[in-house]
N, C-alpha and C. Protein backbone atom coordinates (compact mmCIF):
# COMPACT_ATOMS: atom_id res chain seq x y z
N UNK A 1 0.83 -1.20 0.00
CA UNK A 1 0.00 0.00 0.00
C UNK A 1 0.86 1.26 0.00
N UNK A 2 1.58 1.21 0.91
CA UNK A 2 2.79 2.42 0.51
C UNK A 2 3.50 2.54 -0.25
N UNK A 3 3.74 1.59 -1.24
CA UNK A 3 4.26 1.88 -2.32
C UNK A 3 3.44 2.03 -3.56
N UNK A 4 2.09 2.09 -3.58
CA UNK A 4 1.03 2.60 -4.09
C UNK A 4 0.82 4.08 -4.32
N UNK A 5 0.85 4.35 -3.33
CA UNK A 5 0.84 5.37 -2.19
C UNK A 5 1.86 6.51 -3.12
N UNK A 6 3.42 6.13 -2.60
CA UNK A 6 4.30 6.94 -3.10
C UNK A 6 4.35 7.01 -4.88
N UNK A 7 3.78 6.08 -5.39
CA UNK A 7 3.77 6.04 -6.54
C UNK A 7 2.76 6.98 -7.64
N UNK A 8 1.95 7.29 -6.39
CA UNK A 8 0.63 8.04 -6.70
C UNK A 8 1.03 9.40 -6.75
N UNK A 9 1.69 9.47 -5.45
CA UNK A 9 2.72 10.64 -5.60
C UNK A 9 3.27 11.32 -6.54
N UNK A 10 4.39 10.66 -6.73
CA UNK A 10 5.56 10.57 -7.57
C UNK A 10 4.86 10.88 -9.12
N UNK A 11 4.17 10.15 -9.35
CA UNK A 11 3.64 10.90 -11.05
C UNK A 11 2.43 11.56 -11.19
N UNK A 12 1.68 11.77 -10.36
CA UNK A 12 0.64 12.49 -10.45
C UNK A 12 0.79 14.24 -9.62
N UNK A 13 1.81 14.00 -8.94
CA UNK A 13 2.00 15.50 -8.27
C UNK A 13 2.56 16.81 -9.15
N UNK A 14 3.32 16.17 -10.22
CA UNK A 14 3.76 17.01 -11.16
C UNK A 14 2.53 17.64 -11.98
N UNK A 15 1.16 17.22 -12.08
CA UNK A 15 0.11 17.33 -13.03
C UNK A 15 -0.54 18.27 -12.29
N UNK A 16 -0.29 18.78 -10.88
CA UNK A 16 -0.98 20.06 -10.32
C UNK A 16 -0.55 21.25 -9.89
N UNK A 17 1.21 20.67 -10.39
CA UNK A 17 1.86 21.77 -10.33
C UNK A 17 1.69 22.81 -11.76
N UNK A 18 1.00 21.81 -12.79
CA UNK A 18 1.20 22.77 -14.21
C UNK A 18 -0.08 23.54 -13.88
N UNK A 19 0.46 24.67 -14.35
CA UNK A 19 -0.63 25.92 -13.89
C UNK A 19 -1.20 26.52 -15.06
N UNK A 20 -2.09 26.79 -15.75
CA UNK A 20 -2.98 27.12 -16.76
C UNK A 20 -2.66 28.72 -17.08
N UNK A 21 -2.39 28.90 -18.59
CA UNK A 21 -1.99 30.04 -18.92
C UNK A 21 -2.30 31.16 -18.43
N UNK A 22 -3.19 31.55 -17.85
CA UNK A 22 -3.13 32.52 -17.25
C UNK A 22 -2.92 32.79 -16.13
N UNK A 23 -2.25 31.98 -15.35
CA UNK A 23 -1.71 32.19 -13.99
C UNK A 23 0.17 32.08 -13.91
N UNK A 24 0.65 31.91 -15.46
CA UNK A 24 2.01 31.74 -15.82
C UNK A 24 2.72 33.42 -15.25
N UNK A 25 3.13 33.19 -14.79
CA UNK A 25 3.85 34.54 -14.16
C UNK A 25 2.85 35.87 -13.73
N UNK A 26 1.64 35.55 -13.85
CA UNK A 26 0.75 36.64 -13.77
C UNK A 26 0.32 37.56 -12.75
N UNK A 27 1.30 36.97 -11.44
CA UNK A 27 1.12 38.05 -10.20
C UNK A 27 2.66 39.12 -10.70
N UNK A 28 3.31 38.80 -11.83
CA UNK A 28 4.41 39.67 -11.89
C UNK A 28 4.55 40.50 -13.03
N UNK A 29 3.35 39.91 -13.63
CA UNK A 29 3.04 40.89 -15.09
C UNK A 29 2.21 42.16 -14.16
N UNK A 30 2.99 43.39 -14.79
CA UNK A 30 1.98 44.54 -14.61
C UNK A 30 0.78 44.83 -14.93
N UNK A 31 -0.03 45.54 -14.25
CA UNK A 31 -1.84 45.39 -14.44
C UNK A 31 -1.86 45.79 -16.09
N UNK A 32 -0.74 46.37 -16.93
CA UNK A 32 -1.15 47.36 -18.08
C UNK A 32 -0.63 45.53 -18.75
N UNK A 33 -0.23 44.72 -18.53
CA UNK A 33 0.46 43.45 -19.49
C UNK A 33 -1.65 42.53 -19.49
N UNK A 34 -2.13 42.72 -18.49
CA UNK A 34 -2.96 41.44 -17.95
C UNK A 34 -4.73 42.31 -18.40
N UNK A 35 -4.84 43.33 -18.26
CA UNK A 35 -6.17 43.52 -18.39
C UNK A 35 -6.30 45.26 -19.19
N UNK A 36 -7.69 45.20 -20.07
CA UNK A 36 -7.91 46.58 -20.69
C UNK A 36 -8.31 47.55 -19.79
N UNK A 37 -7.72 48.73 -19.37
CA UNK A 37 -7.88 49.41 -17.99
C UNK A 37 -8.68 50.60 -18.73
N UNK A 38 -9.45 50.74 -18.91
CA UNK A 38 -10.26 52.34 -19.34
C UNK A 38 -9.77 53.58 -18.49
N UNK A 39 -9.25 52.73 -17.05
CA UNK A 39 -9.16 54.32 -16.75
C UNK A 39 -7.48 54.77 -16.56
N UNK A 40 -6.40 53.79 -17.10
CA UNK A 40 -5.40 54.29 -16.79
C UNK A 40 -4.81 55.02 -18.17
N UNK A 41 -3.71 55.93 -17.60
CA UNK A 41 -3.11 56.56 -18.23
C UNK A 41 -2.21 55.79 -19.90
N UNK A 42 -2.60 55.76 -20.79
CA UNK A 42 -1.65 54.58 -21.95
C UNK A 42 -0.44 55.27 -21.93
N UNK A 43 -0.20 56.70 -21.45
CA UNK A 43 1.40 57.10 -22.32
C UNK A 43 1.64 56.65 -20.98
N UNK A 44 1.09 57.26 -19.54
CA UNK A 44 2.40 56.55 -18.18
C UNK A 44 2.69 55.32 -17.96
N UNK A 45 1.43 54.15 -18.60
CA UNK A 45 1.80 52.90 -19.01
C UNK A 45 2.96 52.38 -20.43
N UNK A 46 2.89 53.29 -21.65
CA UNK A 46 4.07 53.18 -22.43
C UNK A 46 5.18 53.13 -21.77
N UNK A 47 5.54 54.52 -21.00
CA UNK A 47 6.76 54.71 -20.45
C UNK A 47 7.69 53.56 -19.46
N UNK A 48 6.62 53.12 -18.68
CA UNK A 48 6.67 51.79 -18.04
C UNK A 48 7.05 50.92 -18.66
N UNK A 49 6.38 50.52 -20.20
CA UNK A 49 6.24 48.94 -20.72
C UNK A 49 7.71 49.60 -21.37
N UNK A 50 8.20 50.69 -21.86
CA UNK A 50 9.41 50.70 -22.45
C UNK A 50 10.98 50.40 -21.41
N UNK A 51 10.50 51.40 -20.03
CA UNK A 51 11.32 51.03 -19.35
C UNK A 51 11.61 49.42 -18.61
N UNK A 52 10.43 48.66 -18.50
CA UNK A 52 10.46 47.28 -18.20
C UNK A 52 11.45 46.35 -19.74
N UNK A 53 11.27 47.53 -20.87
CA UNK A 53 11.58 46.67 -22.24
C UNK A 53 13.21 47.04 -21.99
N UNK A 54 13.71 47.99 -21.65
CA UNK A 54 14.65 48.21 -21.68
C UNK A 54 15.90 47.79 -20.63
N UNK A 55 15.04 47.28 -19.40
CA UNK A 55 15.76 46.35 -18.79
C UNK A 55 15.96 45.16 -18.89
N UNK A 56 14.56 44.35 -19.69
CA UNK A 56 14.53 42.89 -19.90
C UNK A 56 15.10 42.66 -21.64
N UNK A 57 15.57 43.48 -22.23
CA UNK A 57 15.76 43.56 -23.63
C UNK A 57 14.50 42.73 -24.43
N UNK A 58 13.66 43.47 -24.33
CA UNK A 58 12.50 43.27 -24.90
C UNK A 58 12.14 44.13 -25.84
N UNK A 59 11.17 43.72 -27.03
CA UNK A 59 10.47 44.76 -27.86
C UNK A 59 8.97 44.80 -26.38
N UNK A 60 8.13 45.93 -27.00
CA UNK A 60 6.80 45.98 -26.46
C UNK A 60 6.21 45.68 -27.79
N UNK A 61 4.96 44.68 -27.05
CA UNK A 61 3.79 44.73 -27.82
C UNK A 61 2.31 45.26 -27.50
N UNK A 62 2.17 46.52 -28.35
CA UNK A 62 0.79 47.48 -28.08
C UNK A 62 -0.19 46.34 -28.16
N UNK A 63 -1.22 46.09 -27.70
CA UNK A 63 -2.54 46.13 -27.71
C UNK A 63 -3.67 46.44 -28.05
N UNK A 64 -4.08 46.92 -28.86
CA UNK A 64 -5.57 47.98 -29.00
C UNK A 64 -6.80 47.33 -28.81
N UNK A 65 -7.46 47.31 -27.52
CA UNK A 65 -8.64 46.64 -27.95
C UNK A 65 -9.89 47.33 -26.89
N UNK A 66 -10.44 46.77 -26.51
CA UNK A 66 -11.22 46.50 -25.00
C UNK A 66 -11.76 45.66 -24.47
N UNK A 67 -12.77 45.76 -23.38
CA UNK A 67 -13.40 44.33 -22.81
C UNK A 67 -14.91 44.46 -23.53
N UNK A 68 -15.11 45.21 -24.58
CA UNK A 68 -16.13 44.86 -25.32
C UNK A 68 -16.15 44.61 -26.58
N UNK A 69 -14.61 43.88 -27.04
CA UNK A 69 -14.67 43.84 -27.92
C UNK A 69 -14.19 41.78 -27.91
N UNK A 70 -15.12 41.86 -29.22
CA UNK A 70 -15.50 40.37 -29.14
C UNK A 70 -14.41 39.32 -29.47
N UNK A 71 -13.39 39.90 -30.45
CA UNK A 71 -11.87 39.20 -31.31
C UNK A 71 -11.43 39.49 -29.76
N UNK A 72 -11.06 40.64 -29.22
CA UNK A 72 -10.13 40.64 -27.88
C UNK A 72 -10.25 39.96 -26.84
N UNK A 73 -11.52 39.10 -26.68
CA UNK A 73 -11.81 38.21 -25.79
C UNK A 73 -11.32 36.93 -26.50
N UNK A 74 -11.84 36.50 -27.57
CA UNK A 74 -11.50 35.20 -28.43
C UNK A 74 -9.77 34.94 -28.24
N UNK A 75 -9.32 36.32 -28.58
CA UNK A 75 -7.92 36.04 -28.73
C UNK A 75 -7.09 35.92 -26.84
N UNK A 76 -7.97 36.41 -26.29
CA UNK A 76 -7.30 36.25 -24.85
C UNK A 76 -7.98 34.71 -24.58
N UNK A 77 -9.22 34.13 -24.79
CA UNK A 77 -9.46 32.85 -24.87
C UNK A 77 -8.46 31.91 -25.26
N UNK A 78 -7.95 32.05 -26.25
CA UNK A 78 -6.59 31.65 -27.05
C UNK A 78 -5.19 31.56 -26.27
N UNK A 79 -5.20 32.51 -26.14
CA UNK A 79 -3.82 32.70 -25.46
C UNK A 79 -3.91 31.87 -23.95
N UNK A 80 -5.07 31.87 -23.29
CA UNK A 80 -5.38 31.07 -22.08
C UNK A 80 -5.27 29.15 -22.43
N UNK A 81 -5.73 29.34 -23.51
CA UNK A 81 -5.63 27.95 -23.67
C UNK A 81 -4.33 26.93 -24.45
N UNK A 82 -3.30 28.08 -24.33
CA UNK A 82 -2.17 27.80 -25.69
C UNK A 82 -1.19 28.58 -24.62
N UNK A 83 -0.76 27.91 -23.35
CA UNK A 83 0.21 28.51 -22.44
C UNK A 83 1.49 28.63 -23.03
N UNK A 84 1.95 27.91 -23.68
CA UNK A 84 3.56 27.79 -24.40
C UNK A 84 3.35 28.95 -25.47
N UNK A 85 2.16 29.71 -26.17
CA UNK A 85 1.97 30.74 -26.57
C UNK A 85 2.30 32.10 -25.85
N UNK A 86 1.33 32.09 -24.83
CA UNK A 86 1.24 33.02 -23.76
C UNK A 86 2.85 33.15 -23.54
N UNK A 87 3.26 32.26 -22.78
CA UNK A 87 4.36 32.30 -21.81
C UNK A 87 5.50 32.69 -22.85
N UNK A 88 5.18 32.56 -24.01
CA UNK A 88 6.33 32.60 -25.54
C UNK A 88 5.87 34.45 -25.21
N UNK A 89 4.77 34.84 -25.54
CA UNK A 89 4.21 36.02 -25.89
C UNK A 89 5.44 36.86 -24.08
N UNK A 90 4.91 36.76 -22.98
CA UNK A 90 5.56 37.32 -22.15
C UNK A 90 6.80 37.42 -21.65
N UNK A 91 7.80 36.35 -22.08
CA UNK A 91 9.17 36.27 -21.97
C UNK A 91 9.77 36.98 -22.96
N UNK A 92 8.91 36.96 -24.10
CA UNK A 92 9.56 37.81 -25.25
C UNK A 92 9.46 39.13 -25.30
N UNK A 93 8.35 39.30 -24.73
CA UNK A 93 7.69 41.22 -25.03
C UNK A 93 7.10 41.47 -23.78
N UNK A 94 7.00 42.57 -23.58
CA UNK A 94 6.25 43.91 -22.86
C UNK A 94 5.47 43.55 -23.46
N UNK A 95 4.08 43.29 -23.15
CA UNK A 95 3.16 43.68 -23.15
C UNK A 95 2.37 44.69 -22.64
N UNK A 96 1.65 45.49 -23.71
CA UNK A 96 0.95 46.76 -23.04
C UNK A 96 -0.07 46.66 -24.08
N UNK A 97 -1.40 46.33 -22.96
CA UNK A 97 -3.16 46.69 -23.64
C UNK A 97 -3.76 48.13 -23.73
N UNK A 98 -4.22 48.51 -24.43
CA UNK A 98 -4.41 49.88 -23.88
C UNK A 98 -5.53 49.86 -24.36
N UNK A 99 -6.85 50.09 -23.36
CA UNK A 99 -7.97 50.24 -23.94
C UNK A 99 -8.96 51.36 -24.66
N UNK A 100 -9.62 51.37 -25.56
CA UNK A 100 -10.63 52.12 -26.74
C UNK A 100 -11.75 51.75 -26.52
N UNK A 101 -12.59 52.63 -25.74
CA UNK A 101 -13.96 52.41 -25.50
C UNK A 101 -14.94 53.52 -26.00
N UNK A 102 -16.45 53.55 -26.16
CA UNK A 102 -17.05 54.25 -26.10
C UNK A 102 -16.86 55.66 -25.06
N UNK A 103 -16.48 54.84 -23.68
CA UNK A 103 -16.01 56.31 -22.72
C UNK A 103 -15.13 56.47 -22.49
N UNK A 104 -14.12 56.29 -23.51
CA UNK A 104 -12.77 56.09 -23.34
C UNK A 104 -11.72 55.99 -24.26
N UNK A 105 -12.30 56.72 -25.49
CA UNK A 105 -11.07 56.72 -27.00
C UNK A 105 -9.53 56.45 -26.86
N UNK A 106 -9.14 57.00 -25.80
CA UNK A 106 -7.84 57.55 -25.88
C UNK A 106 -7.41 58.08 -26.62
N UNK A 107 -7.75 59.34 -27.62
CA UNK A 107 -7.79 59.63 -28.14
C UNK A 107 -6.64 60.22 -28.86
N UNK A 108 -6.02 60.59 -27.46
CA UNK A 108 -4.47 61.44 -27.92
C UNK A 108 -3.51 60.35 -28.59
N UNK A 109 -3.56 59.59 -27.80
CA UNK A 109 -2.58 58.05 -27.43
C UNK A 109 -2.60 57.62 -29.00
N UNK A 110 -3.92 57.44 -29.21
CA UNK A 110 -4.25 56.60 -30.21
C UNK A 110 -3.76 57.63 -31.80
N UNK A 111 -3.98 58.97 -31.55
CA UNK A 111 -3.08 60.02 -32.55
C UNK A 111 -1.84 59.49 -32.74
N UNK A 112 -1.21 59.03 -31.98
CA UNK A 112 0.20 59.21 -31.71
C UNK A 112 0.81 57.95 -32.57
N UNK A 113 0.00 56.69 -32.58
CA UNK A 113 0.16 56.04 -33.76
C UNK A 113 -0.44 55.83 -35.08
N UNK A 114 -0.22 54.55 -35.97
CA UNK A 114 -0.70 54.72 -37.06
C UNK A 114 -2.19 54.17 -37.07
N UNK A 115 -3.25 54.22 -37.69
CA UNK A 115 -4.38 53.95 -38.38
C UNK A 115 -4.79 52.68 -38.11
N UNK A 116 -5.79 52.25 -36.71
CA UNK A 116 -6.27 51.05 -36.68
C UNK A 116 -7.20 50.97 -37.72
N UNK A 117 -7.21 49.76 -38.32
CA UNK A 117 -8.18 49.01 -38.93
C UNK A 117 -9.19 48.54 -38.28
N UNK A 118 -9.71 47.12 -37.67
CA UNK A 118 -9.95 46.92 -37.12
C UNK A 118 -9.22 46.62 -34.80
N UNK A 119 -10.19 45.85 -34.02
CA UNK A 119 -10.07 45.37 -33.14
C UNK A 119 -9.87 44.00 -33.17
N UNK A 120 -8.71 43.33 -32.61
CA UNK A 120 -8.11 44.22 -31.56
C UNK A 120 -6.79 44.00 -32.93
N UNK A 121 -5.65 44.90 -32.59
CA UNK A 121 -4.63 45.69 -33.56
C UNK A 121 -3.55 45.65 -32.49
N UNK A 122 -2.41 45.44 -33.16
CA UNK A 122 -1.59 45.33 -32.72
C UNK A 122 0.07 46.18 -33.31
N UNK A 123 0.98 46.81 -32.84
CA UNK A 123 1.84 47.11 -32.99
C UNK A 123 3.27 46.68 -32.13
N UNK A 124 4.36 46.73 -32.91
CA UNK A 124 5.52 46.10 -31.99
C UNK A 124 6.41 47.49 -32.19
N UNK A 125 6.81 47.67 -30.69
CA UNK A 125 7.80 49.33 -30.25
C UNK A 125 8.96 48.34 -30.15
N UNK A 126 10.11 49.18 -30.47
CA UNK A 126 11.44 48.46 -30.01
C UNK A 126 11.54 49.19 -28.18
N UNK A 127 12.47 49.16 -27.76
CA UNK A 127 12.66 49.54 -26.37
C UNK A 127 12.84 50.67 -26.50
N UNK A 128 13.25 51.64 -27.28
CA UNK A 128 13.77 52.66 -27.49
C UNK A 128 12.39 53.55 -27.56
N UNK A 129 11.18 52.69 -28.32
CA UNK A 129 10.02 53.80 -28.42
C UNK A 129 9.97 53.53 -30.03
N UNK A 130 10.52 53.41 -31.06
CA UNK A 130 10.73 52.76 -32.25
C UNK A 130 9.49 51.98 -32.72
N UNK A 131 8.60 52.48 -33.19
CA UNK A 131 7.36 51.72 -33.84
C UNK A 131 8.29 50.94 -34.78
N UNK A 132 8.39 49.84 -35.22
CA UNK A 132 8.40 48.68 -36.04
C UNK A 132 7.06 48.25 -36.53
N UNK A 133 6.55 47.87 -36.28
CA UNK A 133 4.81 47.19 -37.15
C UNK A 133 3.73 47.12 -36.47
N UNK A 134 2.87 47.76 -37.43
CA UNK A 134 1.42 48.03 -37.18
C UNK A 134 1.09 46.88 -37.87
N UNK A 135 -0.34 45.40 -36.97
CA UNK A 135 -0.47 44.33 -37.35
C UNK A 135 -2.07 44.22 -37.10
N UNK A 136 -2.58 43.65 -37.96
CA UNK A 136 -3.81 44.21 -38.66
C UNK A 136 -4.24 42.02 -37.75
N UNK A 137 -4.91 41.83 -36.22
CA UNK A 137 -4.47 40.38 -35.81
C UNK A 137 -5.68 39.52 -36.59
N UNK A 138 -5.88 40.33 -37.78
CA UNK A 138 -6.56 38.86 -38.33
C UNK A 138 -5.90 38.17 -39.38
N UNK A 139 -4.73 38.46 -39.10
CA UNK A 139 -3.26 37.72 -39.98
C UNK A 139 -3.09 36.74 -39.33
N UNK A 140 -3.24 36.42 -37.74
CA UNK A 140 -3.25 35.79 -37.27
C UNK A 140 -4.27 34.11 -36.75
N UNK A 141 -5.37 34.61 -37.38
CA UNK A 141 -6.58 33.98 -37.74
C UNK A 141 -5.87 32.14 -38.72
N UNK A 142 -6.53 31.35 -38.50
CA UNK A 142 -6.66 30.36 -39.83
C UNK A 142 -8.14 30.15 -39.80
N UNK A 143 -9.01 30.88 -40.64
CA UNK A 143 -10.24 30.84 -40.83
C UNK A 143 -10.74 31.77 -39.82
N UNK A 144 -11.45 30.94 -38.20
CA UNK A 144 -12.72 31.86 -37.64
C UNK A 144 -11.65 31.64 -36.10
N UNK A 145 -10.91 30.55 -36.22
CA UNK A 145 -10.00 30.99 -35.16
C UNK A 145 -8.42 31.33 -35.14
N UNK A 146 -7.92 31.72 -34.27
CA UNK A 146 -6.48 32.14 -33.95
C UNK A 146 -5.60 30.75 -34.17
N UNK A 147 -4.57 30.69 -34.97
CA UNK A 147 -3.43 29.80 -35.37
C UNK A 147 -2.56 29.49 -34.62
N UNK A 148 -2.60 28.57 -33.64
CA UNK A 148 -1.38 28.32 -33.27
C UNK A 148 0.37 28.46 -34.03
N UNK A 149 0.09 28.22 -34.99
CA UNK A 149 1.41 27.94 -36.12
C UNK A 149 1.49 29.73 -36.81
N UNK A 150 0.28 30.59 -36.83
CA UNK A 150 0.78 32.02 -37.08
C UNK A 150 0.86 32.96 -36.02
N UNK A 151 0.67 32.66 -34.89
CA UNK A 151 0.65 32.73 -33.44
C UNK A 151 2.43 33.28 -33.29
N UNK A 152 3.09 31.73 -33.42
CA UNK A 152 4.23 31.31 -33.03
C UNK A 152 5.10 32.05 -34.23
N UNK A 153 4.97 32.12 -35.52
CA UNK A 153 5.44 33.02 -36.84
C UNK A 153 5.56 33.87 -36.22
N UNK A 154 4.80 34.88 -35.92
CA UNK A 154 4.84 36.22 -35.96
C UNK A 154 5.36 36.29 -34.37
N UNK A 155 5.23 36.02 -33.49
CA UNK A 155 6.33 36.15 -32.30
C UNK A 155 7.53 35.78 -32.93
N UNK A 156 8.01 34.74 -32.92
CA UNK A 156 9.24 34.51 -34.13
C UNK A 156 10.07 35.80 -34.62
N UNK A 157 9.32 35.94 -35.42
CA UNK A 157 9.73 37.08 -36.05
C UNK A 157 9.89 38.36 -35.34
N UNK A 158 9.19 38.85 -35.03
CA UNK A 158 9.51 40.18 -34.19
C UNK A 158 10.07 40.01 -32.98
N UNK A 159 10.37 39.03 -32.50
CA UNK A 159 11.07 39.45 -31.01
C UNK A 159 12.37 39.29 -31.21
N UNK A 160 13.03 38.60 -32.25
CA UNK A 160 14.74 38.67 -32.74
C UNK A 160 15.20 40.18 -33.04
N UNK A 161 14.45 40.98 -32.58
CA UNK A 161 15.17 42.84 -32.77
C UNK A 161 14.33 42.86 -31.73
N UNK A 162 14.79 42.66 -30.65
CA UNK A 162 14.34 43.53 -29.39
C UNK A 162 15.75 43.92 -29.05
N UNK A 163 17.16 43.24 -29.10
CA UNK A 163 18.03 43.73 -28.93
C UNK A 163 18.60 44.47 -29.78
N UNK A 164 18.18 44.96 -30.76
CA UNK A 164 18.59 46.16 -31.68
C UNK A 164 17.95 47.48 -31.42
N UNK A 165 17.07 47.46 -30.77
CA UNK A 165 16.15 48.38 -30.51
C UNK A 165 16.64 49.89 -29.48
């Protein structure tokens, strides 16, 4: 029986230590990495996600979306369920959401870059503040959902110049 016991242990204890994408480092991601805040500031949050980029040699990745918007939930659905995504997405980049609401344009913020298309939109800053690409995330799509395999492309790709930045 005790060696039942320890055996039960031994391979099943590792299966509650794995923790579900959204709890992957998420008491250490900043509130501007984890949720669309309507009421905070996006440039005193830039300044932040650049200075966090510039210590961790990271690019930032903008955000544009809100919590009423329907792709920005799907795609955070996604990312919850595709942790080696997520956890790819936060080791690599700053993340910074910045939310666009009915009571809440951001209007200046949103001047300050280029021309969303649709929600939710995405851009990659080098550390420096350096816009690199405005990304239009239904590139990211294969059909009606989010791609694991263009997911992983396009991180790929843009996070190899965070140290040029």
């Amino acid at each position: 029986m005790k060696l039942i016991s320890f055996l039960m242990i031994t391979l099943f204890t590792p299966l509650f230590l794995i923790t579900p994408a959204s709890a992957i480092n998420a008491d250490s991601l900043p509130k501007y990495s984890k949720v669309y805040d309507e009421k905070s500031d996006p440039f005193q949050d830039a300044n932040a996600a650049i200075k966090l980029a510039k210590e961790t040699q990271r690019n930032v990745l903008i955000e544009i979306g809100g919590n009423w918007c329907g792709w920005c939930k799907k795609m955070d659905a996604f990312l919850a369920k595709n942790p080696e995504i997520y956890k790819k997405l936060h080791d690599e980049f700053v993340l910074l959401k910045v939310s666009v609401s009915d009571s809440n344009e951001n209007e200046a913020f949103m001047k300050s870059l280029p021309p969303v298309l649709g929600y939710p939109h995405m851009y990659i800053s080098t550390s420096s503040g350096k816009m690199i690409l405005s990304k239009d995330t239904a590139e990211l799509l294969n059909g009606e959902e989010y791609s694991k395999k263009n997911w992983l492309a396009f991180l790929n790709k843009w996070q190899s110049s965070a140290v040029k930045g």
